[in-house]
Protein backbone atom coordinates (compact mmCIF):
# COMPACT_ATOMS: atom_id res chain seq x y z
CA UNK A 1 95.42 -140.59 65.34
CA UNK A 2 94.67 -141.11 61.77
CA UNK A 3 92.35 -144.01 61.11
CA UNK A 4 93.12 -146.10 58.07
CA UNK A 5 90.36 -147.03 56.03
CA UNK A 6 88.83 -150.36 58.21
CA UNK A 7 88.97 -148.43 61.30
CA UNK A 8 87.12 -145.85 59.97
CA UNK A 9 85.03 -148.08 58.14
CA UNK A 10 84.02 -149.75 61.29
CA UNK A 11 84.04 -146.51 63.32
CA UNK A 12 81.19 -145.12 60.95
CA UNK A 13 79.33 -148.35 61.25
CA UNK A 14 78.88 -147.80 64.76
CA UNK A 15 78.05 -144.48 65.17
CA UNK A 16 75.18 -145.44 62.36
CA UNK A 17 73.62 -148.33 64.42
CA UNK A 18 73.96 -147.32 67.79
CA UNK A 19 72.06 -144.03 66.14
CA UNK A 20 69.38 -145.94 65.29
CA UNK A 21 68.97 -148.93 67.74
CA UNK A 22 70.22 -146.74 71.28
CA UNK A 23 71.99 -150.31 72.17
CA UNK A 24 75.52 -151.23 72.40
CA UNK A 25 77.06 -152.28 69.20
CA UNK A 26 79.00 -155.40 69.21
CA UNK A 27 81.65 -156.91 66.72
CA UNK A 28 79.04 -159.87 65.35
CA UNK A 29 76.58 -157.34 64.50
CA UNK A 30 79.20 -154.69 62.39
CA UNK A 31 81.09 -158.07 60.85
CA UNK A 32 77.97 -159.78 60.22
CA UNK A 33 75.82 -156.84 58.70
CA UNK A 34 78.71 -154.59 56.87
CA UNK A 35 80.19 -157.19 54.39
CA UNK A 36 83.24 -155.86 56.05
CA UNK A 37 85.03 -159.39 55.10
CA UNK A 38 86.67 -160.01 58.00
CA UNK A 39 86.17 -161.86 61.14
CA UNK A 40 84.66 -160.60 64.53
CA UNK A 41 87.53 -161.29 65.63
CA UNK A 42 89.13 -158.59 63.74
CA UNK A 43 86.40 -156.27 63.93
CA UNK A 44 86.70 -156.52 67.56
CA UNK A 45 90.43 -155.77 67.68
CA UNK A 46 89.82 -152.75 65.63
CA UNK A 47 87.29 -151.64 68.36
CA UNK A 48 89.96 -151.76 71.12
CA UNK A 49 92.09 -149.66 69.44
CA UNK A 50 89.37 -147.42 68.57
CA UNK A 51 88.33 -147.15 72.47
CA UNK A 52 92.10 -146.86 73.33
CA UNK A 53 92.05 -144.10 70.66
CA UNK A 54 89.09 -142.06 72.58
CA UNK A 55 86.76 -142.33 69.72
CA UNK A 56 84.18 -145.36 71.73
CA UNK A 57 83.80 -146.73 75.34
CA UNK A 58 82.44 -149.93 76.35
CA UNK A 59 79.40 -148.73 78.93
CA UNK A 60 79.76 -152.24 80.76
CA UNK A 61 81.88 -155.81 80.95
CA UNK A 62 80.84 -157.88 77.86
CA UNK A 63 78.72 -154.87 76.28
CA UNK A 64 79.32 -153.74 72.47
CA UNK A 65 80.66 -150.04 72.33
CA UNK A 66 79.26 -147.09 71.74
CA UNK A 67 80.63 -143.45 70.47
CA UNK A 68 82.08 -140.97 72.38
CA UNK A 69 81.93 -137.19 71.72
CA UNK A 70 85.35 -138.11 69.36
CA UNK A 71 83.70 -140.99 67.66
CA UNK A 72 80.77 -138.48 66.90
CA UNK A 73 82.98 -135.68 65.81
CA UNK A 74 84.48 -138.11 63.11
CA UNK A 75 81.53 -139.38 61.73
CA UNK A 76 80.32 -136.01 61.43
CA UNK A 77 83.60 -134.37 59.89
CA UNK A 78 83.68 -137.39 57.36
CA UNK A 79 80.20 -138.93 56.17
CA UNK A 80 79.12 -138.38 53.15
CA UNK A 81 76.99 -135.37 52.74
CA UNK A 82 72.98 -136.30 51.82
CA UNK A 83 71.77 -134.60 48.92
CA UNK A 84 69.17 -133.31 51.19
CA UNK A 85 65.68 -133.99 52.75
CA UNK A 86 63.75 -136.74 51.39
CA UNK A 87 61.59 -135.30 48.59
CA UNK A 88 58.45 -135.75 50.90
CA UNK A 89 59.85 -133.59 53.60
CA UNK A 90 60.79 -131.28 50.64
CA UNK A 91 57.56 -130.91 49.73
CA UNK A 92 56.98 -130.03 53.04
CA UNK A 93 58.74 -127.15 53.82
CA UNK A 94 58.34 -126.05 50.64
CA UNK A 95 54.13 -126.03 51.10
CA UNK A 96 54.79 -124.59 54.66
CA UNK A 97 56.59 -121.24 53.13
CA UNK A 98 54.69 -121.11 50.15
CA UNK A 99 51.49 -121.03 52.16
CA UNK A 100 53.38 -118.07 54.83
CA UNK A 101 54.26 -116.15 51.90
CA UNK A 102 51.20 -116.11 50.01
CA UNK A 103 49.13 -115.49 53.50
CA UNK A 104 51.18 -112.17 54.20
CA UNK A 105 51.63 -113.54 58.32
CA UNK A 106 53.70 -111.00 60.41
CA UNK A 107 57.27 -112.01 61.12
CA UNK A 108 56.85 -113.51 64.29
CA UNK A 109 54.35 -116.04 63.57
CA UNK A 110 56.64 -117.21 61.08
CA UNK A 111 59.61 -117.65 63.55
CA UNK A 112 57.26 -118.98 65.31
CA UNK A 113 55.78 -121.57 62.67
CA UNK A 114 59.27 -122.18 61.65
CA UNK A 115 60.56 -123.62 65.12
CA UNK A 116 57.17 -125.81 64.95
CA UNK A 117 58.47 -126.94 61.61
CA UNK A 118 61.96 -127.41 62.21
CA UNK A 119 61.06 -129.93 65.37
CA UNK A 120 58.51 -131.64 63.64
CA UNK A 121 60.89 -132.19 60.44
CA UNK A 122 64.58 -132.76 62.53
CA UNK A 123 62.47 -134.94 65.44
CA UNK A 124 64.17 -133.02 67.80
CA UNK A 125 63.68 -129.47 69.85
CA UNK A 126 64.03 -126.68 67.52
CA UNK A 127 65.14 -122.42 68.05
CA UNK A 128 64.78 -119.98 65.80
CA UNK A 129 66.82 -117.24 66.68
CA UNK A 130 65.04 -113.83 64.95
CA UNK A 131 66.85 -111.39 62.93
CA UNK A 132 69.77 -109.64 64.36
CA UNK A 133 68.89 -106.01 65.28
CA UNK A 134 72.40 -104.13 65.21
CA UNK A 135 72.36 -104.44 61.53
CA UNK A 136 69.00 -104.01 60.58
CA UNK A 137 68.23 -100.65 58.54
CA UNK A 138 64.93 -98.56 58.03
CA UNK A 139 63.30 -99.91 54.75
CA UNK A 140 60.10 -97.65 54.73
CA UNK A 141 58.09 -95.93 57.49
CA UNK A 142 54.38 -95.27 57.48
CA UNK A 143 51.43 -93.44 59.40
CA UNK A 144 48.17 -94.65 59.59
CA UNK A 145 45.40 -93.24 60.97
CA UNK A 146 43.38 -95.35 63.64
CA UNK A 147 40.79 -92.93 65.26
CA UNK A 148 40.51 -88.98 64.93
CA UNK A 149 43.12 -88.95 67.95
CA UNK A 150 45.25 -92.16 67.21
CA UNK A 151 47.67 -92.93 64.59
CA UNK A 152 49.93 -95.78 64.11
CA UNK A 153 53.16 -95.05 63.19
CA UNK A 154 54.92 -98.31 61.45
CA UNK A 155 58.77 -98.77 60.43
CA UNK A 156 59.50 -101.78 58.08
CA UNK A 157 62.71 -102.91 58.42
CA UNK A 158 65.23 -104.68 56.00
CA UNK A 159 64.95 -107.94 58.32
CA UNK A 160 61.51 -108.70 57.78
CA UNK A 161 60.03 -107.00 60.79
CA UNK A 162 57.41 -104.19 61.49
CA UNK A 163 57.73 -102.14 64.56
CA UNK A 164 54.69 -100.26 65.44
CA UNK A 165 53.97 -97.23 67.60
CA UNK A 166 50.96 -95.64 68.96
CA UNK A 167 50.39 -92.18 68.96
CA UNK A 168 48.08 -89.72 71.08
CA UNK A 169 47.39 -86.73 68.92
CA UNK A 170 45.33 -83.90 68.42
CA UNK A 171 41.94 -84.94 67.58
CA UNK A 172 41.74 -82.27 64.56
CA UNK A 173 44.99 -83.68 62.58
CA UNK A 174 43.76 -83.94 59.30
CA UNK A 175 44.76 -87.19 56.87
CA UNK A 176 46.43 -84.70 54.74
CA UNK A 177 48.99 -83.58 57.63
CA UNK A 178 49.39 -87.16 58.50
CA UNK A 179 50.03 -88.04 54.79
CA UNK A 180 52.44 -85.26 54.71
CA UNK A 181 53.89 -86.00 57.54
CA UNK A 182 54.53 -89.88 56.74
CA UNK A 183 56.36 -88.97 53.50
CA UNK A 184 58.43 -86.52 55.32
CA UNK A 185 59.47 -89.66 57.54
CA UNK A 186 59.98 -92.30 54.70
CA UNK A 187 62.20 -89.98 53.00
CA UNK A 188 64.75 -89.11 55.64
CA UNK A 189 64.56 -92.66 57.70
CA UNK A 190 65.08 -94.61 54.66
CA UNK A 191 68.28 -96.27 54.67
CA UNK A 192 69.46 -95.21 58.12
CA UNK A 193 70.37 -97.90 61.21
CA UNK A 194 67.25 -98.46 63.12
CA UNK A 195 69.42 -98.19 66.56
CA UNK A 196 70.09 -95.16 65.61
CA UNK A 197 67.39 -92.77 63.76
CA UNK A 198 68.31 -89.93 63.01
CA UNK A 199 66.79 -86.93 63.92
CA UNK A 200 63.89 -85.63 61.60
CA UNK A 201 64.65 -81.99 59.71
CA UNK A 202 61.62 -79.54 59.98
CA UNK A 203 60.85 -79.02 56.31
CA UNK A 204 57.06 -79.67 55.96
CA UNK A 205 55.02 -76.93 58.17
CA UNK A 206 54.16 -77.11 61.79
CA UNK A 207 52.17 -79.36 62.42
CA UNK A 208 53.46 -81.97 59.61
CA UNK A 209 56.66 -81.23 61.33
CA UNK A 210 55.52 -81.87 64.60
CA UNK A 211 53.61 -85.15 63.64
CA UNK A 212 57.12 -86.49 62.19
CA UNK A 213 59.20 -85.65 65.27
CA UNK A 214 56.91 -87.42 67.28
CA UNK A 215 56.65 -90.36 65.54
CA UNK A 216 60.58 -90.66 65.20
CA UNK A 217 60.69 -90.33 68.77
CA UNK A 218 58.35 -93.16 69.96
CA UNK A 219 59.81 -94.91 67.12
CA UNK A 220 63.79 -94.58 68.60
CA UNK A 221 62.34 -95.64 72.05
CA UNK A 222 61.09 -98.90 70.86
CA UNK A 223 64.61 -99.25 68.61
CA UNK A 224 66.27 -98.41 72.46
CA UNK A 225 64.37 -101.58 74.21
CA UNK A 226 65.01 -104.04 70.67
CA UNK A 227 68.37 -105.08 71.87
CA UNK A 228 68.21 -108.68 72.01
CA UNK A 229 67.22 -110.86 69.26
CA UNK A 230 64.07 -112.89 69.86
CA UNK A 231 64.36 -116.85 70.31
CA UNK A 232 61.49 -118.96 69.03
CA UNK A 233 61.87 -122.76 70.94
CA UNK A 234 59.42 -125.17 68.96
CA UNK A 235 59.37 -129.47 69.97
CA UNK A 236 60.50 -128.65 73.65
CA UNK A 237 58.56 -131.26 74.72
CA UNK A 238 60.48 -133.51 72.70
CA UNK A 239 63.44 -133.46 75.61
CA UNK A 240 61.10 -135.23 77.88
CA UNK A 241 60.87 -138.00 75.37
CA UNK A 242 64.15 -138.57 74.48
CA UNK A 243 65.45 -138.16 78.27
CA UNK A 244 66.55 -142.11 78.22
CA UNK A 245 69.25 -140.52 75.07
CA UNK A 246 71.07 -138.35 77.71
CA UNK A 247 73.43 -139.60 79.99
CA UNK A 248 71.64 -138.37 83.12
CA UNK A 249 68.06 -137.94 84.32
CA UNK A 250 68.69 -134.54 84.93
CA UNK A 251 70.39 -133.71 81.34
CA UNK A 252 67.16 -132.58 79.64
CA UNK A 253 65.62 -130.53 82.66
CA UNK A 254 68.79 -128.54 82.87
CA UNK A 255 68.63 -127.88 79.37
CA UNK A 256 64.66 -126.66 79.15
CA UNK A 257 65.99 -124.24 82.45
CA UNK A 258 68.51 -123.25 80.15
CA UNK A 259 66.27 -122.43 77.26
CA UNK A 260 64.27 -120.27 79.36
CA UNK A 261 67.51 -118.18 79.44
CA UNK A 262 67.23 -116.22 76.23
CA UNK A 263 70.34 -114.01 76.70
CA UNK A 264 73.04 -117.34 76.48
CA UNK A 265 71.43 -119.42 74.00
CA UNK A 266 71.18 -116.13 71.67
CA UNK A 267 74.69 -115.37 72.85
CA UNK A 268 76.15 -119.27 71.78
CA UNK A 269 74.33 -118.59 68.35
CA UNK A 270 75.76 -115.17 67.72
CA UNK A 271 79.40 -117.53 68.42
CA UNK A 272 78.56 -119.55 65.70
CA UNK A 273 77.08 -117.57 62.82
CA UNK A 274 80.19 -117.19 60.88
CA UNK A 275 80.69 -120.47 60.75
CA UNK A 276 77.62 -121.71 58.01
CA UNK A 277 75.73 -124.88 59.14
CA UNK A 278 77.98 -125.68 62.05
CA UNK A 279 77.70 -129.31 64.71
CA UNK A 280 78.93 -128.55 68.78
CA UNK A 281 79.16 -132.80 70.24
CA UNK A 282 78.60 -132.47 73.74
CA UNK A 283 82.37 -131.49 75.48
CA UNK A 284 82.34 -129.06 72.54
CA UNK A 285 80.11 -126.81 73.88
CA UNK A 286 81.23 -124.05 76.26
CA UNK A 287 78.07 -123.99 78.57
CA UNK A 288 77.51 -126.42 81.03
CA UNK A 289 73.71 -127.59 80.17
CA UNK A 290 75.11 -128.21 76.65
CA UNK A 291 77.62 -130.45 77.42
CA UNK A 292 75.65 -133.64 77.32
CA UNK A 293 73.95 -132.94 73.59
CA UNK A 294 74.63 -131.43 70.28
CA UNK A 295 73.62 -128.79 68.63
CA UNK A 296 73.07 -128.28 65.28
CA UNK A 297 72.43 -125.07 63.55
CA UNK A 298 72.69 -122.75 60.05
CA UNK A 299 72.63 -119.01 59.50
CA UNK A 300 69.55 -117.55 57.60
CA UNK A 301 70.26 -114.81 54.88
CA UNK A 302 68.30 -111.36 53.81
CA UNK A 303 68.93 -110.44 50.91
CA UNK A 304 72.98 -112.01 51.19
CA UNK A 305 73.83 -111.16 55.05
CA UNK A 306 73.63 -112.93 57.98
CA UNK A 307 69.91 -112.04 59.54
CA UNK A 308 69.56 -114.95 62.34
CA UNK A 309 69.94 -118.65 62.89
CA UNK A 310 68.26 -121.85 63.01
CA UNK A 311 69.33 -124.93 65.10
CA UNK A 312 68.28 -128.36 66.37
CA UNK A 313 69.19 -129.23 69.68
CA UNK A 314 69.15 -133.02 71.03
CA UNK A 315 71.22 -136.14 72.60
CA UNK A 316 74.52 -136.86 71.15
CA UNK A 317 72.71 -139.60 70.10
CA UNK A 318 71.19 -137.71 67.17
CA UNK A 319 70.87 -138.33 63.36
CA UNK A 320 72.99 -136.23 62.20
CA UNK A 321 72.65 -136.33 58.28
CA UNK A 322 68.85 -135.34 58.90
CA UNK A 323 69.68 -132.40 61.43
CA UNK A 324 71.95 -131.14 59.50
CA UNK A 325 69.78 -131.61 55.96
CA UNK A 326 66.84 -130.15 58.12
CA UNK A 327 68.40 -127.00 59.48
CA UNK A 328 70.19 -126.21 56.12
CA UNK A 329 66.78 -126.75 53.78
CA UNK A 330 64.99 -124.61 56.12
CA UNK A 331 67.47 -121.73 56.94
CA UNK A 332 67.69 -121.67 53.11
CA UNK A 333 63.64 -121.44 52.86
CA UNK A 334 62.99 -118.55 55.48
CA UNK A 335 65.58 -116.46 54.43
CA UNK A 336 64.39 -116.69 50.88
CA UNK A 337 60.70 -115.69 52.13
CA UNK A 338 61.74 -112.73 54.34
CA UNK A 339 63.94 -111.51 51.21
């Protein structure tokens, strides 16, 4: 059904106070409050047709209405976009990456940080989903000697992370070998697939040689167990205190089991990465847990593809406009830093 301008007028009005007062909206309050000019009478025709139409439901006899999953969906598909966080939340996010940047902190304290962030700024529980493995390529590798018979063998990638390997050698390898050897490594791993290193040519002496085929080999075996993309859950504590929002008591326990589940909550994400800063209302999700809240969330970029996803998860009762201005400000931020 196509709502005419009132209907959607008073459609939007609802969704925006029951938002922000959790009660039942009646027809005095939206004629009374809107400058609608017309009568609660009217307004409250408009409603039945609106919960005949499947966009709000009357929770009990003589109660105001509130939205369904519908009523939700419309609002979201047709309010007008913010220009943004409020400046002082600008400021921030903005301090928080500055502050990561300039301190040099490994990549998964920032996921980390960045899920604390995200909750703190959205009010609700927030993932980070790290960057996606399959495409991630070798950017440089080094060697670094730890003891006279330990040497750490690191591979930066082009997604922001370091992988590190320990290895056991001979306790006479000189630095020069293991200098030789890491340049021997950063010129033919450069550029190639991290899942799938190639194997090292024999070009610098024995034991150079030697010290580079090892290292690509404990190397590959860590790229071998990096198949799944790490998920950073910050605010989880926040489903506790917004489990009067959910329909059932048992809505937000079933969804901090299911966040415990790395492999589907990765898996929904990866479903909705081509889609840019994308809302799932309740029904609209495919898993079960899901079906009673939204979920908000917005591809990060590395240098212009797709590295991982951030998202807000929370009631269907949830302001919108800021989850959506939260994930997209912050998605924005974090891939800027890791490029």
């Amino acid at each position: 059904m196509e709502l005419d301008e009132r209907k959607a007028t008073i459609l939007r009005a609802i969704v925006e106070e029951h938002i922000t007062t959790a009660q039942p909206v009646g027809s005095q309050t939206i004629a009374r409050s809107r400058g609608l000019g017309v009568s609660s009478a009217t307004v409250r025709n408009d409603m039945t047709v609106l919960e005949r139409e499947g966009y709000l439901v009357q929770p009990h006899t003589s109660a105001g209405r509130v939205p369904t999953d519908r009523g939700y969906r419309f609002f979201v598909d047709n309010f007008e976009r913010q220009p943004g966080l409020a400046p002082a939340q600008r400021r921030v996010v903005s301090d928080f990456f500055t502050l990561f940047q300039s301190a040099h902190q490994v990549l998964e304290d920032l996921l980390h940080e960045t899920s604390q962030l995200l909750a703190r700024v959205s009010t609700h529980t927030a993932v980070v989903v790290g960057p996606h493995v399959e495409a991630a390529t070798v950017r440089s590798v080094q060697l670094v000697s730890l003891q006279p018979s330990l040497v750490l063998a690191l591979a930066i990638l082009s997604n922001g992370r370091v992988e590190k390997s320990v290895l056991h050698v001979a306790a006479d390898t000189d630095d020069a070998t293991i200098a030789t050897a890491a340049a021997l490594l950063d010129t033919q791993l450069s550029g190639t697939h991290w899942n799938a290193l190639p194997e090292v040519r024999p070009i610098a002496g024995p034991a150079a040689d030697s010290l580079a085929r090892e290292a690509r080999d404990a190397l590959a075996t860590r790229a071998e167990h990096d198949v799944l993309e790490p998920l950073y859950v910050g605010g989880a504590s926040r489903l506790a205190a917004e489990q009067e929002a959910f329909p059932t008591s048992t809505s937000a326990a079933r969804l901090l089991e299911l966040l415990e589940h790395q492999v589907e909550v990765v898996s929904l994400v990866h479903d909705l990465l081509d889609q840019g800063p994308t809302v799932r209302i309740g029904s609209e999700n495919p898993i079960d847990e899901l079906r009673d809240c939204s979920i908000v969330v917005a591809p990060y970029r590395v240098d212009g593809e797709i590295a991982g996803t951030v998202g807000v998860l929370g009631p269907t009762r949830m302001d919108y406009r800021q989850a959506l201005a939260a994930v997209e400000a912050i998605s924005q931020q974090l891939g800027d830093v890791l490029s």
